[in-house]
PDB file of N, CA and C in Angstrom:
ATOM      1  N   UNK A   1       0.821  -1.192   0.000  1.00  0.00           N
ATOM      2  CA  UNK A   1       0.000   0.000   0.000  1.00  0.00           C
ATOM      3  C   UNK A   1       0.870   1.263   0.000  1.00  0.00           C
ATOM      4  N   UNK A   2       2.048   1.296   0.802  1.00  0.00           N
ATOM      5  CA  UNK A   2       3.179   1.871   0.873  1.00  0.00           C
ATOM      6  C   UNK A   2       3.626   2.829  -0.652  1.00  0.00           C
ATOM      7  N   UNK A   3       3.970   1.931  -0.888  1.00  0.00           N
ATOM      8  CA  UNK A   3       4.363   1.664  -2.441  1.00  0.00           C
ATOM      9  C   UNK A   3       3.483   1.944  -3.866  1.00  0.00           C
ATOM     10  N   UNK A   4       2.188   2.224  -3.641  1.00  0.00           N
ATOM     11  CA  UNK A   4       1.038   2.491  -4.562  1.00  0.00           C
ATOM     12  C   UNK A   4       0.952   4.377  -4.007  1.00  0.00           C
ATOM     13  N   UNK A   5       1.068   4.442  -2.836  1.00  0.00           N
ATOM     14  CA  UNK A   5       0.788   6.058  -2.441  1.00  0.00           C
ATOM     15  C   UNK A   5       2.435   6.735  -2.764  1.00  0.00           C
ATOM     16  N   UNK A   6       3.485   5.711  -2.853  1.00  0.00           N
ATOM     17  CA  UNK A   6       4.470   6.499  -3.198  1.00  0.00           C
ATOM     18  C   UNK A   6       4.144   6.962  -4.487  1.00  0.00           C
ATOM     19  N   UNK A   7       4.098   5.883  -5.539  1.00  0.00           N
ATOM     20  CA  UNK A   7       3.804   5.716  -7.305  1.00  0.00           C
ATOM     21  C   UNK A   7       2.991   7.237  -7.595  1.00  0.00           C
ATOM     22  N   UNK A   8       1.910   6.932  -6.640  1.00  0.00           N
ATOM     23  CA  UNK A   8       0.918   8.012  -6.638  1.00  0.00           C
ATOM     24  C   UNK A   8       1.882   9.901  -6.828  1.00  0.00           C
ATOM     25  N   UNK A   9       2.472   9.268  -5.724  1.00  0.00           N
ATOM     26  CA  UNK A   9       2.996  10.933  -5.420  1.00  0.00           C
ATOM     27  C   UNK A   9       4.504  11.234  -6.225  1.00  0.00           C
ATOM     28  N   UNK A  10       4.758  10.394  -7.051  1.00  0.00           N
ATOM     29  CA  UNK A  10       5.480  10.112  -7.702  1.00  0.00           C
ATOM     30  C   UNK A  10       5.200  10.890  -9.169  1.00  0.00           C
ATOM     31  N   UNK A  11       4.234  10.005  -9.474  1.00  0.00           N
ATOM     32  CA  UNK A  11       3.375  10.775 -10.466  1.00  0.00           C
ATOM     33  C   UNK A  11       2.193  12.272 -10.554  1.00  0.00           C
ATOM     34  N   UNK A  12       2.384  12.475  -9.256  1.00  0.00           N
ATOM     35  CA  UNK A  12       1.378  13.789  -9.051  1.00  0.00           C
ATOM     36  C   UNK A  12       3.105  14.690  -9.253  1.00  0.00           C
ATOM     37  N   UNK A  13       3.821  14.573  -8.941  1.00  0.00           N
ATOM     38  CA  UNK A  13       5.019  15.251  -9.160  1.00  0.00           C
ATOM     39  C   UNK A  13       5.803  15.575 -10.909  1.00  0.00           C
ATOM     40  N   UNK A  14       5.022  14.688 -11.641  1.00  0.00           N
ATOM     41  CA  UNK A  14       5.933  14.931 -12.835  1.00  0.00           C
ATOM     42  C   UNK A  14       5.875  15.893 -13.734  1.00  0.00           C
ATOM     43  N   UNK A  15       6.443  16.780 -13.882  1.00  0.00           N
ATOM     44  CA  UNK A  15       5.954  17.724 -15.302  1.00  0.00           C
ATOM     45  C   UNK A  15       4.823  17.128 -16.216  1.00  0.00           C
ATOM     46  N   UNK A  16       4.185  18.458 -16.331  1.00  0.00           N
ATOM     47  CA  UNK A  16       2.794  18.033 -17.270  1.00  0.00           C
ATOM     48  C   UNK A  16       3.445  17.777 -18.965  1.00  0.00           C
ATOM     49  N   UNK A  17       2.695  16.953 -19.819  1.00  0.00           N
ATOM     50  CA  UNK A  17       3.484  16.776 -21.103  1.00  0.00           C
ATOM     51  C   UNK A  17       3.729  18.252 -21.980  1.00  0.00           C
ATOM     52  N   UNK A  18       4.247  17.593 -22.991  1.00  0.00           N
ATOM     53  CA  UNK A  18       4.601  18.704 -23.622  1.00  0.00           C
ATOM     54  C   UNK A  18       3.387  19.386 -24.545  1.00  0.00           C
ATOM     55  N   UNK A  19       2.372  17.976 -24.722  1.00  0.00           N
ATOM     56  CA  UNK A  19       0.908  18.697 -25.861  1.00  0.00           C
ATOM     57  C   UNK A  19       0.024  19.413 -24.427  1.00  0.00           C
ATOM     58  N   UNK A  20       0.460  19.151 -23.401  1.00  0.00           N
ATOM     59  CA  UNK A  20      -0.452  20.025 -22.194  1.00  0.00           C
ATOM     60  C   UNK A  20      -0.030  21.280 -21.964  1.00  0.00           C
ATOM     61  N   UNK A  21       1.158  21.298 -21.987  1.00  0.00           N
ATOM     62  CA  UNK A  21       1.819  23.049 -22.120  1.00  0.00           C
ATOM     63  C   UNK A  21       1.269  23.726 -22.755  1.00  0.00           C
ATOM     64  N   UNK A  22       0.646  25.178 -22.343  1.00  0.00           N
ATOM     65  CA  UNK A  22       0.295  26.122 -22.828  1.00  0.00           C
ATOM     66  C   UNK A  22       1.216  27.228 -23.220  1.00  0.00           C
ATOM     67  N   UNK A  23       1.624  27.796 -24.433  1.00  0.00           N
ATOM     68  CA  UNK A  23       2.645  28.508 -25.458  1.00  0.00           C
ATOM     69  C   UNK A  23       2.213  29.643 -25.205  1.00  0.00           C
ATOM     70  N   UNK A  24       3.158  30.580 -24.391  1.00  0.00           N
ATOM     71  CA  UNK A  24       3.361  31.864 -24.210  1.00  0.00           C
ATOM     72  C   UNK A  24       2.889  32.711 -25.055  1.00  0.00           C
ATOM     73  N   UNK A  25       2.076  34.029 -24.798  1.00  0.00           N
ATOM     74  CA  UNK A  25       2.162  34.515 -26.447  1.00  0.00           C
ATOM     75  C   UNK A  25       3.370  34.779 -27.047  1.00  0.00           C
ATOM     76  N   UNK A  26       4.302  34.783 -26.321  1.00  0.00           N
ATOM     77  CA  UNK A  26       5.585  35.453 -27.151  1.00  0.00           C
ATOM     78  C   UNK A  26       5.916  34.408 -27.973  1.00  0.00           C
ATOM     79  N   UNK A  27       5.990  32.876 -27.332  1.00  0.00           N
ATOM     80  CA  UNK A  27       6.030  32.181 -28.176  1.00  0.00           C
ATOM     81  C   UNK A  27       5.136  31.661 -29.589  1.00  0.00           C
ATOM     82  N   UNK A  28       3.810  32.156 -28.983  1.00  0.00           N
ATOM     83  CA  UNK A  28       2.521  32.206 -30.351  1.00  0.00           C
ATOM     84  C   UNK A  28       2.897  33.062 -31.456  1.00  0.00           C
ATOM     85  N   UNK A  29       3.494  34.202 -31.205  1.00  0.00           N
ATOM     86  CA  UNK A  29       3.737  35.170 -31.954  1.00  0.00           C
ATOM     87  C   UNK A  29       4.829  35.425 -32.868  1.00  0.00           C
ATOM     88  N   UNK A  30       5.800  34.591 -31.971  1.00  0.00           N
ATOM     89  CA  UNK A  30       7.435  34.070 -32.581  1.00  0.00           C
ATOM     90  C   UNK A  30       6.788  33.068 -33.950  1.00  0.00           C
ATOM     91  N   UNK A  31       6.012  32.389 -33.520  1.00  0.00           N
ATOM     92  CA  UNK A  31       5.536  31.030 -34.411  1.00  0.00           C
ATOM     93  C   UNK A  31       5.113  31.867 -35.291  1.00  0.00           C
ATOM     94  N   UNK A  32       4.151  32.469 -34.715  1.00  0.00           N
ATOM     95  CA  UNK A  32       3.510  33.303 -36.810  1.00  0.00           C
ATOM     96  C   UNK A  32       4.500  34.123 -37.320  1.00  0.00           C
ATOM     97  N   UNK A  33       5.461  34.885 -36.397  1.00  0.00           N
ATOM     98  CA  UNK A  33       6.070  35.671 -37.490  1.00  0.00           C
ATOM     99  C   UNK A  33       7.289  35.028 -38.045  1.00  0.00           C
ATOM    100  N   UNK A  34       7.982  33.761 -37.776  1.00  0.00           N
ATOM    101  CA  UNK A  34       8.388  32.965 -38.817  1.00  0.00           C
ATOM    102  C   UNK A  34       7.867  32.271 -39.708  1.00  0.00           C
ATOM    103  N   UNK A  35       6.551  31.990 -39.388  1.00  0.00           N
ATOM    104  CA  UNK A  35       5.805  31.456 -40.443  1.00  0.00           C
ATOM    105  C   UNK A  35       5.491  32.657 -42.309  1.00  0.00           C
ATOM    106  N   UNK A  36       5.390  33.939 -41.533  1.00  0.00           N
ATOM    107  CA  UNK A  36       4.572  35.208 -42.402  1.00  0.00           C
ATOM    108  C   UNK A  36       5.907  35.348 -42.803  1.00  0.00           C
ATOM    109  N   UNK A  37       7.320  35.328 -42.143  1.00  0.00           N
ATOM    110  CA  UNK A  37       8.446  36.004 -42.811  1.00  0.00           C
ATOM    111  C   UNK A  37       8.858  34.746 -43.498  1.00  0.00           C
ATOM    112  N   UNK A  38       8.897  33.386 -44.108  1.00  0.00           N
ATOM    113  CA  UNK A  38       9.205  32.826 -44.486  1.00  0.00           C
ATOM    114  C   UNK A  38       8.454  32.460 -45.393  1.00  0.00           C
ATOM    115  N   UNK A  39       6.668  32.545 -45.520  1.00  0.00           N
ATOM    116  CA  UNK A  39       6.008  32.592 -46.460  1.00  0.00           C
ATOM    117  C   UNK A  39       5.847  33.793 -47.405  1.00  0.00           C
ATOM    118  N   UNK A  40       6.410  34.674 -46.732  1.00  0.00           N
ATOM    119  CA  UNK A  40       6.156  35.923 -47.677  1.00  0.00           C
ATOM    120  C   UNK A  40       7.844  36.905 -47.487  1.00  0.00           C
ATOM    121  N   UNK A  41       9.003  36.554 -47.950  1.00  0.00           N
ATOM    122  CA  UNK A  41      10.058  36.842 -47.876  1.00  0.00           C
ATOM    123  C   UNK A  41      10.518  38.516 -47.918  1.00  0.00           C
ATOM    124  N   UNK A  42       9.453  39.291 -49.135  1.00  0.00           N
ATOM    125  CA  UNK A  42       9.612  40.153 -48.740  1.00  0.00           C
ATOM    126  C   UNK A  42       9.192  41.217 -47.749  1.00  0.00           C
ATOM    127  N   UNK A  43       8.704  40.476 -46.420  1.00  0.00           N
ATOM    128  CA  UNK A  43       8.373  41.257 -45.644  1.00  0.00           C
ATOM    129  C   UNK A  43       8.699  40.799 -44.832  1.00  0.00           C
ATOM    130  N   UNK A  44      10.646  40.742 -44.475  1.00  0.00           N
ATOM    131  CA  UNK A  44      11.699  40.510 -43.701  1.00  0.00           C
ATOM    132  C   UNK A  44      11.465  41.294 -42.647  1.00  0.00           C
ATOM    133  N   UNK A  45      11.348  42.548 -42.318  1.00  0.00           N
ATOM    134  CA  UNK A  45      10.893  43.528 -41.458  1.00  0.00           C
ATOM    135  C   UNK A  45       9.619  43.355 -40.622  1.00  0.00           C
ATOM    136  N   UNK A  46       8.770  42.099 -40.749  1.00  0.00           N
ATOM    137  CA  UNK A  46       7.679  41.854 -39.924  1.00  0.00           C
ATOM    138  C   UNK A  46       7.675  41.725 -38.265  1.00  0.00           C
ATOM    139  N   UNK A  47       9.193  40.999 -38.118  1.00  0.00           N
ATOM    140  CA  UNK A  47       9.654  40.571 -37.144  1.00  0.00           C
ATOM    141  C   UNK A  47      10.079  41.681 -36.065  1.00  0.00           C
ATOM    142  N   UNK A  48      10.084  42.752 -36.247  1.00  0.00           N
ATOM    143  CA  UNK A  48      10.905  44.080 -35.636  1.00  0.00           C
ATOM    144  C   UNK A  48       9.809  44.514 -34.120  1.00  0.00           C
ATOM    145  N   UNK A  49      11.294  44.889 -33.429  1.00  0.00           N
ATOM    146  CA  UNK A  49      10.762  44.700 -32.058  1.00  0.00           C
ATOM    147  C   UNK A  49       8.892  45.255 -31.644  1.00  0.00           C
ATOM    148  N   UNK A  50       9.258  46.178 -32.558  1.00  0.00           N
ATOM    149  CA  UNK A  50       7.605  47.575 -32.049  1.00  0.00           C
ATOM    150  C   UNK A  50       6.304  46.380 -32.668  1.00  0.00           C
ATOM    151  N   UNK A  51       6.670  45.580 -33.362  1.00  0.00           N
ATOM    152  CA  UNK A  51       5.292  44.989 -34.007  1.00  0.00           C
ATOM    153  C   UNK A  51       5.097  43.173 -33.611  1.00  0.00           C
ATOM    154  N   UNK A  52       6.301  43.500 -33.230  1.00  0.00           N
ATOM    155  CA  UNK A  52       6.363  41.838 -32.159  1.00  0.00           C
ATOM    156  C   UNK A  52       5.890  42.089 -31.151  1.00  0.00           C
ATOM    157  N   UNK A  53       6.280  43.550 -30.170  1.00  0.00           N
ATOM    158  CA  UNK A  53       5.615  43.439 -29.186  1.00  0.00           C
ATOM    159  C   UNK A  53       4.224  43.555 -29.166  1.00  0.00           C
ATOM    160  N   UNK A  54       4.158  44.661 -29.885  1.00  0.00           N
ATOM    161  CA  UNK A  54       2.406  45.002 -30.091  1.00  0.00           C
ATOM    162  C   UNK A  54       1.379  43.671 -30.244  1.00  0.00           C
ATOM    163  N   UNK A  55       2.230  42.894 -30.935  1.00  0.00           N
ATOM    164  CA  UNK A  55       1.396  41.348 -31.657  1.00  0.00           C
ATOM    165  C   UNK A  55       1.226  40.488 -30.011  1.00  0.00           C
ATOM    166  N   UNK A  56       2.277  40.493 -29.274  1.00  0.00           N
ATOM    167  CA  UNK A  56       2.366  39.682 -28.036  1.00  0.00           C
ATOM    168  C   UNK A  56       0.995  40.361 -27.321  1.00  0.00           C
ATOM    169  N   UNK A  57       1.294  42.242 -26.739  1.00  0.00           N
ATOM    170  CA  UNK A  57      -0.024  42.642 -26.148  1.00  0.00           C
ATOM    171  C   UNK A  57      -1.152  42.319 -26.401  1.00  0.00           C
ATOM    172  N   UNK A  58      -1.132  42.424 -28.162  1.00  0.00           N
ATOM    173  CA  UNK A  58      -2.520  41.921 -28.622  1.00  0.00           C
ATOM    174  C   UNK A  58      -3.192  40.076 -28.302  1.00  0.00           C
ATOM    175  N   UNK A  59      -2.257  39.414 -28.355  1.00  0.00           N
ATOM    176  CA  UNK A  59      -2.238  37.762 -28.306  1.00  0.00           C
ATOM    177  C   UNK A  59      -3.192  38.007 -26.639  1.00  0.00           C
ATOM    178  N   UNK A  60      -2.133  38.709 -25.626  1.00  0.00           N
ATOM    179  CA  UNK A  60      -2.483  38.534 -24.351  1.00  0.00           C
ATOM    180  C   UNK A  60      -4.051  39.380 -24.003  1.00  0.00           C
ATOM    181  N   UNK A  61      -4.222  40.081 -24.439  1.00  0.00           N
ATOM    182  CA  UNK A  61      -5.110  40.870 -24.252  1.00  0.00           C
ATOM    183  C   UNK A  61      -6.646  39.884 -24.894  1.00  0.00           C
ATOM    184  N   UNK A  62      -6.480  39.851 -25.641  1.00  0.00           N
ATOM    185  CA  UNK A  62      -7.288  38.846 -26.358  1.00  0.00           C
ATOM    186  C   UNK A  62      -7.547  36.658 -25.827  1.00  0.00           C
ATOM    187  N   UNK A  63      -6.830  36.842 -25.007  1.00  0.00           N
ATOM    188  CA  UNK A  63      -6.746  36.088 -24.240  1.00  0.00           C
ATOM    189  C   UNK A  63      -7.539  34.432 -24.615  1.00  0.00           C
ATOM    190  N   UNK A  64      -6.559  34.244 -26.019  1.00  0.00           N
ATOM    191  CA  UNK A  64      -6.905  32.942 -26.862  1.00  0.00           C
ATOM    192  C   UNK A  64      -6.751  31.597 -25.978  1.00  0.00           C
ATOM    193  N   UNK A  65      -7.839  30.935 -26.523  1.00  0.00           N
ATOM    194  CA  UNK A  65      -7.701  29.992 -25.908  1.00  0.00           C
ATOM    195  C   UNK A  65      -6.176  28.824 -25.781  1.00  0.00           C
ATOM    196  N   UNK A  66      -6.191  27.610 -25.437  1.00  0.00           N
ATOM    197  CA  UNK A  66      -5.066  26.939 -25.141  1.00  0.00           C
ATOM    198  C   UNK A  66      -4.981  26.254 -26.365  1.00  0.00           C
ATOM    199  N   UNK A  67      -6.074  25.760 -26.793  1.00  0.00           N
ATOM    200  CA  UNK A  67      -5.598  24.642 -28.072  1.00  0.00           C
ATOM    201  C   UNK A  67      -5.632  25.715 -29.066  1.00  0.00           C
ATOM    202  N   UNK A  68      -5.895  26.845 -28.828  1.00  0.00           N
ATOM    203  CA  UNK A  68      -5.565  27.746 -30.689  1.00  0.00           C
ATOM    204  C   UNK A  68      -4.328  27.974 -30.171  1.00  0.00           C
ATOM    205  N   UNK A  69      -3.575  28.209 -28.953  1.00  0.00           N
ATOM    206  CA  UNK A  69      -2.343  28.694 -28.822  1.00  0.00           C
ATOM    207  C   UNK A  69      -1.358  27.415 -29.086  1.00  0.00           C
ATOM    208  N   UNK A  70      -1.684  26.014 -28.639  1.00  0.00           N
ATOM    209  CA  UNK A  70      -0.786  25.102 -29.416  1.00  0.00           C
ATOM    210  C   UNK A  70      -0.674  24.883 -30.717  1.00  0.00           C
ATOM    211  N   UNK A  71      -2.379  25.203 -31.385  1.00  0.00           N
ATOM    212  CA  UNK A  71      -2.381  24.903 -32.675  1.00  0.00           C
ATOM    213  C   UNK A  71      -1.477  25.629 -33.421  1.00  0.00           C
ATOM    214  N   UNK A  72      -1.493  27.086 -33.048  1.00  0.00           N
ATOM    215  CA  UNK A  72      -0.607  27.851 -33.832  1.00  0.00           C
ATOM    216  C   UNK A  72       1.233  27.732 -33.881  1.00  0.00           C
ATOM    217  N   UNK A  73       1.583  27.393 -32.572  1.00  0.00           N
ATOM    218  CA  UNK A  73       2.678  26.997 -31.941  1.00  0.00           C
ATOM    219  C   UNK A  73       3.441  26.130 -32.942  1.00  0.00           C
ATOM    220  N   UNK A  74       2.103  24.877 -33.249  1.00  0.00           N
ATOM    221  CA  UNK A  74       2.588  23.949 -34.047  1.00  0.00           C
ATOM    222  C   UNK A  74       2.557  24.056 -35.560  1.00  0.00           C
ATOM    223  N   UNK A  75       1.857  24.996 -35.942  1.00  0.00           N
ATOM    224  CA  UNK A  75       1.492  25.272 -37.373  1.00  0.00           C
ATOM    225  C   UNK A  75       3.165  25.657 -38.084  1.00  0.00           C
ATOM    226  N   UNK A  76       3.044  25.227 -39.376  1.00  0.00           N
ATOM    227  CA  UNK A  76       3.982  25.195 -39.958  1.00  0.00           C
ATOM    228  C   UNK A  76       3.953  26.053 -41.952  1.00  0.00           C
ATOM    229  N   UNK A  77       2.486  26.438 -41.644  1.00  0.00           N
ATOM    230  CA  UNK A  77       2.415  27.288 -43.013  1.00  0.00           C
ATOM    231  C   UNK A  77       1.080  28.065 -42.373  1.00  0.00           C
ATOM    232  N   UNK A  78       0.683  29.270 -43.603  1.00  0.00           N
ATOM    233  CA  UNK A  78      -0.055  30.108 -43.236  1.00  0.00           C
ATOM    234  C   UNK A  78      -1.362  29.484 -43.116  1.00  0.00           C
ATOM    235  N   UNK A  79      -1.716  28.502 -43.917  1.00  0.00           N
ATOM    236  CA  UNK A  79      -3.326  27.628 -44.218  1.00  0.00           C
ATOM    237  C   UNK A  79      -3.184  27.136 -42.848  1.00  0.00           C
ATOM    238  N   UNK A  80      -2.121  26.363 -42.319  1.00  0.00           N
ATOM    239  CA  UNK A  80      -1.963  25.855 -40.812  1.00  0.00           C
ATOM    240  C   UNK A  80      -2.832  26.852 -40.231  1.00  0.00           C
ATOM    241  N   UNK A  81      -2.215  27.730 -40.105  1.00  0.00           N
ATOM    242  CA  UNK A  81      -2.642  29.178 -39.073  1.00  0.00           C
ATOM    243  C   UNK A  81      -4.181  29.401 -39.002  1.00  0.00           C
ATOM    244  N   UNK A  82      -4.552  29.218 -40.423  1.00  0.00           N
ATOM    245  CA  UNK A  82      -6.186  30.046 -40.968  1.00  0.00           C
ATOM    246  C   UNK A  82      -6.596  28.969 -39.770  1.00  0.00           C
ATOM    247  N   UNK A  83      -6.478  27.321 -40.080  1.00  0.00           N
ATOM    248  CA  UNK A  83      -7.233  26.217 -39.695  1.00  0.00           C
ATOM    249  C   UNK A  83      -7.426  26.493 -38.271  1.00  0.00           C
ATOM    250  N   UNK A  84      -6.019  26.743 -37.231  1.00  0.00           N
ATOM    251  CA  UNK A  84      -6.497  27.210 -35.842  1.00  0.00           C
ATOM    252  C   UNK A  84      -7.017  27.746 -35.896  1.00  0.00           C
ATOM    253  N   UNK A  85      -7.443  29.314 -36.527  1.00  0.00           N
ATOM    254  CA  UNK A  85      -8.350  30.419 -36.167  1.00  0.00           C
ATOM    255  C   UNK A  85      -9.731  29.508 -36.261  1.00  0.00           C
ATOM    256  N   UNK A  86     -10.072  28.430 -37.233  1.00  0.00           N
ATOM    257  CA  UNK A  86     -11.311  28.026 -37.959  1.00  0.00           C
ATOM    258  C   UNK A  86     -11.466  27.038 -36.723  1.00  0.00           C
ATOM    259  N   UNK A  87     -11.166  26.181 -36.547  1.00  0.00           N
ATOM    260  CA  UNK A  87     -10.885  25.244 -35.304  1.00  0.00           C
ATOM    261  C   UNK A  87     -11.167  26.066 -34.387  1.00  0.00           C
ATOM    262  N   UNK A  88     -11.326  27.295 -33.471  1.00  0.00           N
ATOM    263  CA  UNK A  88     -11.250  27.981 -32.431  1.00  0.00           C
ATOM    264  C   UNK A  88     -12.765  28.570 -32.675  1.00  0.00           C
ATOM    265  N   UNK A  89     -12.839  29.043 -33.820  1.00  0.00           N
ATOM    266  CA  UNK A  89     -14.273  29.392 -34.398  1.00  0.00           C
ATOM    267  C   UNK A  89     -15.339  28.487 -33.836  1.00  0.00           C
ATOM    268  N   UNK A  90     -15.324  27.601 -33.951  1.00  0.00           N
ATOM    269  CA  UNK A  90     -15.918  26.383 -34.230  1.00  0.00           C
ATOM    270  C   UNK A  90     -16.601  26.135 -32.485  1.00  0.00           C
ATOM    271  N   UNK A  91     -15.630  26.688 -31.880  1.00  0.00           N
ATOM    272  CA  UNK A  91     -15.764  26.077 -30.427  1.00  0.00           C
ATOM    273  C   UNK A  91     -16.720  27.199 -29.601  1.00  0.00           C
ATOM    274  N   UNK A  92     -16.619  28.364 -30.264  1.00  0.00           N
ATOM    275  CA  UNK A  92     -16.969  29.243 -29.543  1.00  0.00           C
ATOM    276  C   UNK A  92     -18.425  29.502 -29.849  1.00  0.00           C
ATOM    277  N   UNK A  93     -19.414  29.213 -28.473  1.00  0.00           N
ATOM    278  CA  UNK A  93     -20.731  29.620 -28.679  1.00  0.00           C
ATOM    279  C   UNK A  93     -21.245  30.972 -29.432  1.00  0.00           C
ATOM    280  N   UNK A  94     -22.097  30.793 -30.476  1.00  0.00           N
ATOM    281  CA  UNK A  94     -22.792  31.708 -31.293  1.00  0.00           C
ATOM    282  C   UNK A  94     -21.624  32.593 -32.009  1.00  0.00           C
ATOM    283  N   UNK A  95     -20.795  31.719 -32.494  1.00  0.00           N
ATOM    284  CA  UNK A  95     -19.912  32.024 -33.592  1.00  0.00           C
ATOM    285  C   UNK A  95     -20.458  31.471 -34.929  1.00  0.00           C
ATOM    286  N   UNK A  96     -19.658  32.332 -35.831  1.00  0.00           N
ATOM    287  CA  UNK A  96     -20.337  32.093 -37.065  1.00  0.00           C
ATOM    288  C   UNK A  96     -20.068  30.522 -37.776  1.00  0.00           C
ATOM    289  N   UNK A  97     -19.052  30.035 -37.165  1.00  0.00           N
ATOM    290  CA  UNK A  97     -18.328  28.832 -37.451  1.00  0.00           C
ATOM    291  C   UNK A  97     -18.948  27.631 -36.298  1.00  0.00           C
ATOM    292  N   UNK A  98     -19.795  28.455 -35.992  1.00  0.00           N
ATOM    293  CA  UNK A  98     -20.385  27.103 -34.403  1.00  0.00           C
ATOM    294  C   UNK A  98     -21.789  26.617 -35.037  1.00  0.00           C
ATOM    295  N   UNK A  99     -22.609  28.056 -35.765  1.00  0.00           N
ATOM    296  CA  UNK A  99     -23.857  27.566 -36.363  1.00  0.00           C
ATOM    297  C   UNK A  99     -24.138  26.214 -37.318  1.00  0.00           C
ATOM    298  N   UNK A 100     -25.303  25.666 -36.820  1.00  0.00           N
ATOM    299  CA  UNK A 100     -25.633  24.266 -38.385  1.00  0.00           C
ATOM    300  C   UNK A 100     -26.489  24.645 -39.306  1.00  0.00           C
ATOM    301  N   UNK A 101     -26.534  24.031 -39.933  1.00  0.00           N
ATOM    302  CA  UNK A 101     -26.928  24.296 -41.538  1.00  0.00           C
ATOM    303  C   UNK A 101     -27.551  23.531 -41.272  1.00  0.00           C
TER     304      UNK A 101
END
């Protein structure tokens, strides 16, 4: 019995995984603007401090949920990106993306 309440507290102790982590906005924001500066090259200058930060205030202020903030985290092209926003749509009562047809 010993030994089952250790396991226990063993496992109440471990770092949560890595798909449970919730992505900073700075890190949400890092993610799109390598995504926008690498899909769209000439707009190398996206990345610059005044519009990174502004993008972070805005992320936080707006206060997105957890799975659009991994989704985006993980997104790897701009259609990626649209799909979280559409995916997030979807969830949110009396959104235009929540209604049935």
């Amino acid at each position: 019995m010993k030994r089952i309440a250790l396991a226990l507290l063993v496992c109440a102790a471990c770092p949560k995984k890595a798909a449970e982590r919730v992505p900073t906005c700075a890190e949400v924001t890092d993610s799109m603007l390598k995504i926008m500066q690498s899909q769209y090259p000439g707009h190398g200058d996206m990345g610059a401090m005044g519009n990174r930060e502004q993008a972070i205030k805005q992320c936080e202020a707006r206060n997105m949920p957890a799975d659009e903030k991994r989704c985006i985290a993980n997104a790897k092209t701009v259609d990626d990106l649209g799909q979280c926003k559409r995916a997030s749509l979807k969830k949110e009562p009396g959104s235009a993306g929540s209604a049935t047809k």
